[in-house]
PDB file of N, CA and C in Angstrom:
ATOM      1  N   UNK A   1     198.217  72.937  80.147  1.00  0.00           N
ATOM      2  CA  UNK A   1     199.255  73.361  81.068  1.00  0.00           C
ATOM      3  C   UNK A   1     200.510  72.514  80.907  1.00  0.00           C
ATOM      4  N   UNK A   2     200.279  71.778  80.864  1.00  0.00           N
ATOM      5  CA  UNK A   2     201.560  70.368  80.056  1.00  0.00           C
ATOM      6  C   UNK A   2     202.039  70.600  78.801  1.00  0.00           C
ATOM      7  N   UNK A   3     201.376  71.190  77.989  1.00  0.00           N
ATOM      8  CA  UNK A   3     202.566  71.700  76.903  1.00  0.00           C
ATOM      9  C   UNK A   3     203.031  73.454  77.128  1.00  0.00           C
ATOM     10  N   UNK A   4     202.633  73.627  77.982  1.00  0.00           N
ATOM     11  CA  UNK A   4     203.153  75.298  78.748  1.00  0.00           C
ATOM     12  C   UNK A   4     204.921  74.591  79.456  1.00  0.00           C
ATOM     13  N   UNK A   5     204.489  73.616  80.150  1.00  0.00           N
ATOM     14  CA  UNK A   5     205.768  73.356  81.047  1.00  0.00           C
ATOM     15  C   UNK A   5     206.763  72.250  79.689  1.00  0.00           C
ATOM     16  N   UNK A   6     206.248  72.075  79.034  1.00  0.00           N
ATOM     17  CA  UNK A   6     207.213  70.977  78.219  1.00  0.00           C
ATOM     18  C   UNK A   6     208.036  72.564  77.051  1.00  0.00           C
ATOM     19  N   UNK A   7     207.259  72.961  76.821  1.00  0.00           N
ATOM     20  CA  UNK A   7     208.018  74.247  76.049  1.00  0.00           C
ATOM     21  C   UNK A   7     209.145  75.204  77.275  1.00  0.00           C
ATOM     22  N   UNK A   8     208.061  75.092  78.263  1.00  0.00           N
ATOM     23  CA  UNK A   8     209.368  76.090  79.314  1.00  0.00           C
ATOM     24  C   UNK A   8     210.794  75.290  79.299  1.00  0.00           C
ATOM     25  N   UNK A   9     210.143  74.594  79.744  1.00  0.00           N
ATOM     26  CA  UNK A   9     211.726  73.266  80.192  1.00  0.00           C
ATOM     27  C   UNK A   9     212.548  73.169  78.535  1.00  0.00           C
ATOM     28  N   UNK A  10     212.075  72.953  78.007  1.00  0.00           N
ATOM     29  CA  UNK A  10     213.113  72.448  76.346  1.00  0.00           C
ATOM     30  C   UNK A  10     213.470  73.384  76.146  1.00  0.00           C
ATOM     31  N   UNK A  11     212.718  75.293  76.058  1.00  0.00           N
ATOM     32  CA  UNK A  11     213.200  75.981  75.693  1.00  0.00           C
ATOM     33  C   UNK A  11     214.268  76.695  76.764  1.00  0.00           C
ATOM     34  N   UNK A  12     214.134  76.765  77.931  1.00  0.00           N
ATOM     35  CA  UNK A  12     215.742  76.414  78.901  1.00  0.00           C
ATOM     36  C   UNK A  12     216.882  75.871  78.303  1.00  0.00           C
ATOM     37  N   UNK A  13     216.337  74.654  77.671  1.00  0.00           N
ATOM     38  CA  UNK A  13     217.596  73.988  77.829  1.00  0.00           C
ATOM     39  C   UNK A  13     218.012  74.200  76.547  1.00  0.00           C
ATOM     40  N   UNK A  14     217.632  75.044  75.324  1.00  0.00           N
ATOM     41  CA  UNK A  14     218.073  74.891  74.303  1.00  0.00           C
ATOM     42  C   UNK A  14     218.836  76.598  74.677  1.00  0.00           C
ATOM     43  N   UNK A  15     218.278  77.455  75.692  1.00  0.00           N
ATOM     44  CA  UNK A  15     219.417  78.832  75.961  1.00  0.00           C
ATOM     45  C   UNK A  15     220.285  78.214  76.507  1.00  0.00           C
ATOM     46  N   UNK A  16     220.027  77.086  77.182  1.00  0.00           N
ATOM     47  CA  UNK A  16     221.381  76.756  78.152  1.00  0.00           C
ATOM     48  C   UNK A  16     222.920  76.141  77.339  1.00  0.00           C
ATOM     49  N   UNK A  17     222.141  75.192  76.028  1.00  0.00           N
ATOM     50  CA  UNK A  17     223.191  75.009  75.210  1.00  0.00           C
ATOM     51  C   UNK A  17     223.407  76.189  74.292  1.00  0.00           C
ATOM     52  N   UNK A  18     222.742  76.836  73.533  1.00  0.00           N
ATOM     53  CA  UNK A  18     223.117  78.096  72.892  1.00  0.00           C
ATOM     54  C   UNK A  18     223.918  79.067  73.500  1.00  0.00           C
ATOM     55  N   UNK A  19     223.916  79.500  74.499  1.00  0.00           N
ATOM     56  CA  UNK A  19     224.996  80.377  76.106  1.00  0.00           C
ATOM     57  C   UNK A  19     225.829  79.876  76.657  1.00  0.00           C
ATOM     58  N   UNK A  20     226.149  78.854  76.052  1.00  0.00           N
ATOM     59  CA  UNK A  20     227.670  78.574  77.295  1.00  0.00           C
ATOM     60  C   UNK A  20     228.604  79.437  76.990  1.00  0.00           C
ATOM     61  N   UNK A  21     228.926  80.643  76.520  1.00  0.00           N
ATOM     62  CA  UNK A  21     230.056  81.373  76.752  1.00  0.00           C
ATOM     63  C   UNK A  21     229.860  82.405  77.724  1.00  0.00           C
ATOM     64  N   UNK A  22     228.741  82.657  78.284  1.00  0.00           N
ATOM     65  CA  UNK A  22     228.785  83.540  79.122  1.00  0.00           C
ATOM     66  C   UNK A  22     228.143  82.511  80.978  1.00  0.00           C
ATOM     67  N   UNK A  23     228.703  82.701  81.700  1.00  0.00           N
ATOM     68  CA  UNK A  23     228.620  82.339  82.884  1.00  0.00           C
ATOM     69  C   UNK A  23     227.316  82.921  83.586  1.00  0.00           C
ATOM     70  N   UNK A  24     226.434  83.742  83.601  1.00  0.00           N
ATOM     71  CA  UNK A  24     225.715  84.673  83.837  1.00  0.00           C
ATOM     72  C   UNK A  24     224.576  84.141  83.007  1.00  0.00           C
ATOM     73  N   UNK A  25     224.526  83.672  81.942  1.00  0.00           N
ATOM     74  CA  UNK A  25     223.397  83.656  80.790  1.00  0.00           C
ATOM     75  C   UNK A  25     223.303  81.863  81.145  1.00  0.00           C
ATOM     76  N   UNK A  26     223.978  81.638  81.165  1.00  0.00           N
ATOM     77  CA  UNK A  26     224.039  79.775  81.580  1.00  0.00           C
ATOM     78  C   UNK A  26     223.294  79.822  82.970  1.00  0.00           C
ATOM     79  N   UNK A  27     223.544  80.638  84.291  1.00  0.00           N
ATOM     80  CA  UNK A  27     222.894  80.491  85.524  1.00  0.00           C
ATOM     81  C   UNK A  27     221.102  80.776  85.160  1.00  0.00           C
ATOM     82  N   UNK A  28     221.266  82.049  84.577  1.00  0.00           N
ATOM     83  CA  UNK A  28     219.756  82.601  84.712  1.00  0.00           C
ATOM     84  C   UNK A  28     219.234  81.434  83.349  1.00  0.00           C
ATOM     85  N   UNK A  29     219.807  80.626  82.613  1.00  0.00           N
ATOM     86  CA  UNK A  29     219.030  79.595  81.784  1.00  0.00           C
ATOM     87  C   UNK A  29     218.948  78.325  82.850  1.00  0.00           C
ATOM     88  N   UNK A  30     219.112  78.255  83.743  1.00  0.00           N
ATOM     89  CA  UNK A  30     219.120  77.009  84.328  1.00  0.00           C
ATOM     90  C   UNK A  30     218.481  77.072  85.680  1.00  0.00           C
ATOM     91  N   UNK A  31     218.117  78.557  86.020  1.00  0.00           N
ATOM     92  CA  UNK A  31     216.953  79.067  86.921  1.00  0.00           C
ATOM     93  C   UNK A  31     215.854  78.867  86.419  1.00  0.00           C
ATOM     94  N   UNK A  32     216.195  79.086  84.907  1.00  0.00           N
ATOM     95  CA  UNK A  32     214.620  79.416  83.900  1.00  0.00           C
ATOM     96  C   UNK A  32     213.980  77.634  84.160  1.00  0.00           C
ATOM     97  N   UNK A  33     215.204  76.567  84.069  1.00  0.00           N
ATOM     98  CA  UNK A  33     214.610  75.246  84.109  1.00  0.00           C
ATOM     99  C   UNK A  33     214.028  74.913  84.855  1.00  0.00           C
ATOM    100  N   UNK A  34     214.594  75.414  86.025  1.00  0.00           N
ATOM    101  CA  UNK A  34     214.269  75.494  87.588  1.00  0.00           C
ATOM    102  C   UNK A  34     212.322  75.290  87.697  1.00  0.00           C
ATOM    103  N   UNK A  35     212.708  76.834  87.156  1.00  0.00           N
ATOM    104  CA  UNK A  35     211.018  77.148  87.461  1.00  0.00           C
ATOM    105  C   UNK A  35     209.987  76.379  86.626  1.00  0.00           C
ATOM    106  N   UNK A  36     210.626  75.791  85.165  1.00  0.00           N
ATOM    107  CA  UNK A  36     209.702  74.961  84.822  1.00  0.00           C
ATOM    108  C   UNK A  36     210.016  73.739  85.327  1.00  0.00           C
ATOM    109  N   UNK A  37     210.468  73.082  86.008  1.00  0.00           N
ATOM    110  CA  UNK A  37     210.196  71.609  86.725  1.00  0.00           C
ATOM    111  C   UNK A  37     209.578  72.474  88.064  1.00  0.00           C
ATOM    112  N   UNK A  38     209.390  72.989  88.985  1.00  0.00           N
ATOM    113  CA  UNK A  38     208.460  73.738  90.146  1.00  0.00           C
ATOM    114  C   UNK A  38     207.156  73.987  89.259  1.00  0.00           C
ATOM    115  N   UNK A  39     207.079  73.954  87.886  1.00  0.00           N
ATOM    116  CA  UNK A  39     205.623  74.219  87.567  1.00  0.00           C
ATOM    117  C   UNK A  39     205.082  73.085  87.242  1.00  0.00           C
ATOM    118  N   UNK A  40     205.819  72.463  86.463  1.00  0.00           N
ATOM    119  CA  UNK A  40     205.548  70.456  86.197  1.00  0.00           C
ATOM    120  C   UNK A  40     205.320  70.298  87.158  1.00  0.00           C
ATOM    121  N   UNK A  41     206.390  69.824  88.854  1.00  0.00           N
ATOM    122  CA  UNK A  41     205.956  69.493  89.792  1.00  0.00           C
ATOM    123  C   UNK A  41     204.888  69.824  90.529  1.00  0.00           C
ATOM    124  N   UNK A  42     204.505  70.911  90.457  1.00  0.00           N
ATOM    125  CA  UNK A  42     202.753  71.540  91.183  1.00  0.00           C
ATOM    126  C   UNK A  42     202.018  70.817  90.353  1.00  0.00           C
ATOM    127  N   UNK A  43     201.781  70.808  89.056  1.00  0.00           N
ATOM    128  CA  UNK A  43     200.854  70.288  88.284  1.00  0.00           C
ATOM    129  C   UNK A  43     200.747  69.088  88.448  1.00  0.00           C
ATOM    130  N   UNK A  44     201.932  68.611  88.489  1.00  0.00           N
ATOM    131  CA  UNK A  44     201.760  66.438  88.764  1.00  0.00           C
ATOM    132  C   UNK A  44     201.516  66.231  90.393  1.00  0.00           C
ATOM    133  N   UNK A  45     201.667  67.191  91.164  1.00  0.00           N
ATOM    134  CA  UNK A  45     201.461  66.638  92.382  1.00  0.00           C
ATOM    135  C   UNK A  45     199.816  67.816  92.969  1.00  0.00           C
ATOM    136  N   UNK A  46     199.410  68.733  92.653  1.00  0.00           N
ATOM    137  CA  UNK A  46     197.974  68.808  92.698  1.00  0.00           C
ATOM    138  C   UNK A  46     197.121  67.784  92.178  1.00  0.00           C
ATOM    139  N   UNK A  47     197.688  66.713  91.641  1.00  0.00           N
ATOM    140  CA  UNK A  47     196.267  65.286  91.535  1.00  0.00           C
ATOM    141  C   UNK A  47     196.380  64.650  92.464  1.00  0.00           C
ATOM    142  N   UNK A  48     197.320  64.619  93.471  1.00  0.00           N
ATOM    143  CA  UNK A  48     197.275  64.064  94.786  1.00  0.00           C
ATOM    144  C   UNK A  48     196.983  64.693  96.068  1.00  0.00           C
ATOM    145  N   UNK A  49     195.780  64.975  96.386  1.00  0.00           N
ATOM    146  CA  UNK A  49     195.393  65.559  97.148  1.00  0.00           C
ATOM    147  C   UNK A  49     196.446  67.037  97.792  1.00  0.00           C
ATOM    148  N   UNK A  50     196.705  67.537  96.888  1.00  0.00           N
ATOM    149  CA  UNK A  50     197.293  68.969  97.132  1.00  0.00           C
ATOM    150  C   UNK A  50     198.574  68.719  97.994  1.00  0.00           C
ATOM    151  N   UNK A  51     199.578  67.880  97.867  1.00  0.00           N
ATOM    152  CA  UNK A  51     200.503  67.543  99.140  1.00  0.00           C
ATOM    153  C   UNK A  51     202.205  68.208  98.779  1.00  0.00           C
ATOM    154  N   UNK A  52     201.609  69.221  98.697  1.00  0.00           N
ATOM    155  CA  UNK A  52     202.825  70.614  98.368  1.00  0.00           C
ATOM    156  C   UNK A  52     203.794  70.623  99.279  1.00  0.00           C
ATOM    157  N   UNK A  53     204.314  69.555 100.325  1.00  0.00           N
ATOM    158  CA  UNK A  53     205.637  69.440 101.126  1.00  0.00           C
ATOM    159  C   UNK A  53     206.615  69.167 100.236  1.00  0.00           C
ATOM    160  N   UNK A  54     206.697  68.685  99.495  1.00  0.00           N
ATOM    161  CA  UNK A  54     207.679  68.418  98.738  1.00  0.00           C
ATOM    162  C   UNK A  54     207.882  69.633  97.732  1.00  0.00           C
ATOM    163  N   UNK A  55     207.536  70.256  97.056  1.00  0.00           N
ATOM    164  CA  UNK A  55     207.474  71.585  96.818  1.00  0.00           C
ATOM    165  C   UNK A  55     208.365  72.690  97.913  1.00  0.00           C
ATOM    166  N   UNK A  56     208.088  72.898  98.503  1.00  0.00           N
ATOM    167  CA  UNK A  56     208.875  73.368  99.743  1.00  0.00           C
ATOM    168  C   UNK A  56     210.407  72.968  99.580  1.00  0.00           C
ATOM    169  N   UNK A  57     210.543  71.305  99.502  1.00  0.00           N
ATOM    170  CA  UNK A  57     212.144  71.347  99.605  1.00  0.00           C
ATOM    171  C   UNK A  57     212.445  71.351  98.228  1.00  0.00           C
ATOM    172  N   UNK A  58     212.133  71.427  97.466  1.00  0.00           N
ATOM    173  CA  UNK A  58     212.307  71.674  96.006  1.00  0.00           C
ATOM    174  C   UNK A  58     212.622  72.905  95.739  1.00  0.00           C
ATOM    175  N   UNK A  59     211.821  73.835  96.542  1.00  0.00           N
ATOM    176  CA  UNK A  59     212.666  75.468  96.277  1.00  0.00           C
ATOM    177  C   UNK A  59     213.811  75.138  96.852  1.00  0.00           C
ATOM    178  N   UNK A  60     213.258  74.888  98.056  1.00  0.00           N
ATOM    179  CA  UNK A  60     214.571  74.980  99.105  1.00  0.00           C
ATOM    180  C   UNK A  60     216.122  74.349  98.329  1.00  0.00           C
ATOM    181  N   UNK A  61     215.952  73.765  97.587  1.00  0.00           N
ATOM    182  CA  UNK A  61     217.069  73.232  97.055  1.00  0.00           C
ATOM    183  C   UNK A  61     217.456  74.233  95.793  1.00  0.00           C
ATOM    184  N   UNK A  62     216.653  74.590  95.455  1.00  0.00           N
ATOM    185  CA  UNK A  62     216.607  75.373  94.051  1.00  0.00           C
ATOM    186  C   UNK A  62     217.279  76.874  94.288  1.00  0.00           C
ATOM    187  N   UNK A  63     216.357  77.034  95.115  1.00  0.00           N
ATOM    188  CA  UNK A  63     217.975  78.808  96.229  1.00  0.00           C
ATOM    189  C   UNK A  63     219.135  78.588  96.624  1.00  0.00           C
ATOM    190  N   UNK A  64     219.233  77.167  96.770  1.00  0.00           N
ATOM    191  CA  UNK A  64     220.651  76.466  97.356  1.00  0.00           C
ATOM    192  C   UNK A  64     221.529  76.874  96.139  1.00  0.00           C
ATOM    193  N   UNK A  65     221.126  75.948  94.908  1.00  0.00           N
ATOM    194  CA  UNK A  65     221.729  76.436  93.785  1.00  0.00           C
ATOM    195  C   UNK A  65     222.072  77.635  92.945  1.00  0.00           C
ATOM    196  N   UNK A  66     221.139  78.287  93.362  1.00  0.00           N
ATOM    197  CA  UNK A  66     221.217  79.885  92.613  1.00  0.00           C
ATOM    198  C   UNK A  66     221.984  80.303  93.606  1.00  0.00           C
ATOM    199  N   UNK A  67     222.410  80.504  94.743  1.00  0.00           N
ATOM    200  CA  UNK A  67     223.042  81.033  95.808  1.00  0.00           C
ATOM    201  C   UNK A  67     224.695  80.607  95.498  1.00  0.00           C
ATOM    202  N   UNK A  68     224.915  79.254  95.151  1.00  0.00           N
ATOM    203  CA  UNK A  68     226.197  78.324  95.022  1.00  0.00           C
ATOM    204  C   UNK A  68     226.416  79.290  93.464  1.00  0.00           C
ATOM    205  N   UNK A  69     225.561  79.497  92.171  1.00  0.00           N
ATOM    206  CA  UNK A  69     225.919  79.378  91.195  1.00  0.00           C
ATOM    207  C   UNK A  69     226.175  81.013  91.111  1.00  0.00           C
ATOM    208  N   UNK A  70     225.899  82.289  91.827  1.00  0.00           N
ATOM    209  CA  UNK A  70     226.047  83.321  92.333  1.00  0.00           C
ATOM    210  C   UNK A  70     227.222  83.578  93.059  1.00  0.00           C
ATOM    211  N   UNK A  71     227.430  82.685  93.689  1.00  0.00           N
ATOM    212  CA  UNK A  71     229.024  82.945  94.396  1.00  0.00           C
ATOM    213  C   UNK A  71     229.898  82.528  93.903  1.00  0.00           C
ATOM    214  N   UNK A  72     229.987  81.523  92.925  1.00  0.00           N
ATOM    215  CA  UNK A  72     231.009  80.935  91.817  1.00  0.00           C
ATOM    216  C   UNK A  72     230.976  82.092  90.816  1.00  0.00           C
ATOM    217  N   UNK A  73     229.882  83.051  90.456  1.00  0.00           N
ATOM    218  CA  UNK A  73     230.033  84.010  89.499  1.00  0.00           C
ATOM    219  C   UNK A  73     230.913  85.085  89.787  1.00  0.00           C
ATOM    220  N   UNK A  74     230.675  85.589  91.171  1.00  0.00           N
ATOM    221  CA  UNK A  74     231.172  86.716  91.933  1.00  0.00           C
ATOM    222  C   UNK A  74     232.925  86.712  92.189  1.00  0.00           C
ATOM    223  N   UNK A  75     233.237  85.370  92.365  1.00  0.00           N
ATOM    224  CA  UNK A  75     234.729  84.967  92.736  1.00  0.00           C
ATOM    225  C   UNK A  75     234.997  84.770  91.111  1.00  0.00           C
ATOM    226  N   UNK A  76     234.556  84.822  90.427  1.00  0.00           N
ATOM    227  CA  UNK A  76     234.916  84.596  89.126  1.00  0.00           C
ATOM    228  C   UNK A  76     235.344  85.739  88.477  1.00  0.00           C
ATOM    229  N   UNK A  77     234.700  86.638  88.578  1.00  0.00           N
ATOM    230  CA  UNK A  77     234.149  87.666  87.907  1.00  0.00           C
ATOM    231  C   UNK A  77     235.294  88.557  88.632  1.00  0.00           C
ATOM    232  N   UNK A  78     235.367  88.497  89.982  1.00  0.00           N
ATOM    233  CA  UNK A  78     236.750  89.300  90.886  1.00  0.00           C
ATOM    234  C   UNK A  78     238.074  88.912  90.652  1.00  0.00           C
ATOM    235  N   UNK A  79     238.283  87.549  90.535  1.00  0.00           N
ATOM    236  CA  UNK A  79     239.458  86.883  89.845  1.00  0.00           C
ATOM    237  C   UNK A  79     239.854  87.018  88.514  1.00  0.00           C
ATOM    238  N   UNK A  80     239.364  87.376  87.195  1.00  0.00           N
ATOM    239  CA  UNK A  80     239.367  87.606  86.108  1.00  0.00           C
ATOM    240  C   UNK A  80     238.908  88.477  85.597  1.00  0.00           C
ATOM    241  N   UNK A  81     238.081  88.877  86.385  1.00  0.00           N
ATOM    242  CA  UNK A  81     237.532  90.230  85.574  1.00  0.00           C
ATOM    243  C   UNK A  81     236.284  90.399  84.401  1.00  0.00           C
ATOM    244  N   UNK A  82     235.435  88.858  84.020  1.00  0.00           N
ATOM    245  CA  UNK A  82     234.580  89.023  83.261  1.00  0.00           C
ATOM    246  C   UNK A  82     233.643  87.731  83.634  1.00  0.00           C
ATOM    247  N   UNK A  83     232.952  87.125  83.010  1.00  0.00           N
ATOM    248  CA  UNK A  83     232.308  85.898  82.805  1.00  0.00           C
ATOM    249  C   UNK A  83     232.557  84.978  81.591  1.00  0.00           C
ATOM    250  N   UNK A  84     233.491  85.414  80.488  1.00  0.00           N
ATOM    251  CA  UNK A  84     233.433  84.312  79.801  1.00  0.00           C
ATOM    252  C   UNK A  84     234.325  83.455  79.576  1.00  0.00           C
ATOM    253  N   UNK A  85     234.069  82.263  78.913  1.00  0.00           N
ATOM    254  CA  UNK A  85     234.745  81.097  79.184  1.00  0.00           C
ATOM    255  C   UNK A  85     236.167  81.197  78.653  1.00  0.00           C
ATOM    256  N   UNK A  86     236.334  81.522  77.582  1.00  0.00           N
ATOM    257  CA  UNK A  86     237.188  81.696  76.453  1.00  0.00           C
ATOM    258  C   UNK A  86     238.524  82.357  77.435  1.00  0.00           C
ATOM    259  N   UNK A  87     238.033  83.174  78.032  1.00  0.00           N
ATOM    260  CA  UNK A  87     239.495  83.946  78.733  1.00  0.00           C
ATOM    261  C   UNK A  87     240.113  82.954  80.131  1.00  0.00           C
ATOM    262  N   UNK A  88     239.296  82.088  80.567  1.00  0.00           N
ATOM    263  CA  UNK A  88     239.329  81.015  81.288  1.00  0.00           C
ATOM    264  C   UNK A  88     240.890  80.347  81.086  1.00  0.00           C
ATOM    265  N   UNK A  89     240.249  79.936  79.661  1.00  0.00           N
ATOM    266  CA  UNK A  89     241.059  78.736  78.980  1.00  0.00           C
ATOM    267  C   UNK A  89     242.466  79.407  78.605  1.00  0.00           C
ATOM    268  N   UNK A  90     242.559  80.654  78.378  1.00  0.00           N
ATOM    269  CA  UNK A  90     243.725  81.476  78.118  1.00  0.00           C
ATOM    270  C   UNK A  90     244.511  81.472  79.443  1.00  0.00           C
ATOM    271  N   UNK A  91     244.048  81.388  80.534  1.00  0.00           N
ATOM    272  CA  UNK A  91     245.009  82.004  81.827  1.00  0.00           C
ATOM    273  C   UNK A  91     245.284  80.324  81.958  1.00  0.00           C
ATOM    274  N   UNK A  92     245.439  79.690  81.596  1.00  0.00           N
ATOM    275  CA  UNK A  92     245.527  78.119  81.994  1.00  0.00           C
ATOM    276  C   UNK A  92     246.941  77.865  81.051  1.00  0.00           C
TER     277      UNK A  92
END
């Protein structure tokens, strides 16, 4: 199960550097990380007597972000008209 979550997580982060031109493909790669540290974390903390509170604020923080990185897309996307970076750097 430890090399399940070490492949999830690296392979996140290698869409997350391969996608930075699209705003949209960078969020849902960094959700994808998300969920593999929530699967690391269950796994390292089921050897301690099952004490899944911390889990709890770990989503809880983790919707925080998808919620923040969703509304930065939306005002983005209404202000310019697309998601990628490149046209960013042009209106500047």
């Amino acid at each position: 199960m430890y090399l399940l979550f070490s492949m999830m997580y690296f392979s996140g982060l290698l869409v997350f550097c391969m996608k930075r031109k699209h705003f949209l493909l960078m969020l849902l790669a960094l959700e994808f990380i998300v969920m593999s540290l929530y699967l690391g974390l269950f796994l390292y903390l089921s050897m301690f007597n099952y004490e899944f509170y911390f889990l709890m604020v770990f989503l809880t923080m983790s919707v925080c972000e998808g919620v923040l990185g969703l509304s930065i897309l939306v005002s983005l996307s209404r202000s310019h008209g697309n998601d990628y970076y490149q046209t960013f750097n042009m209106l500047w």
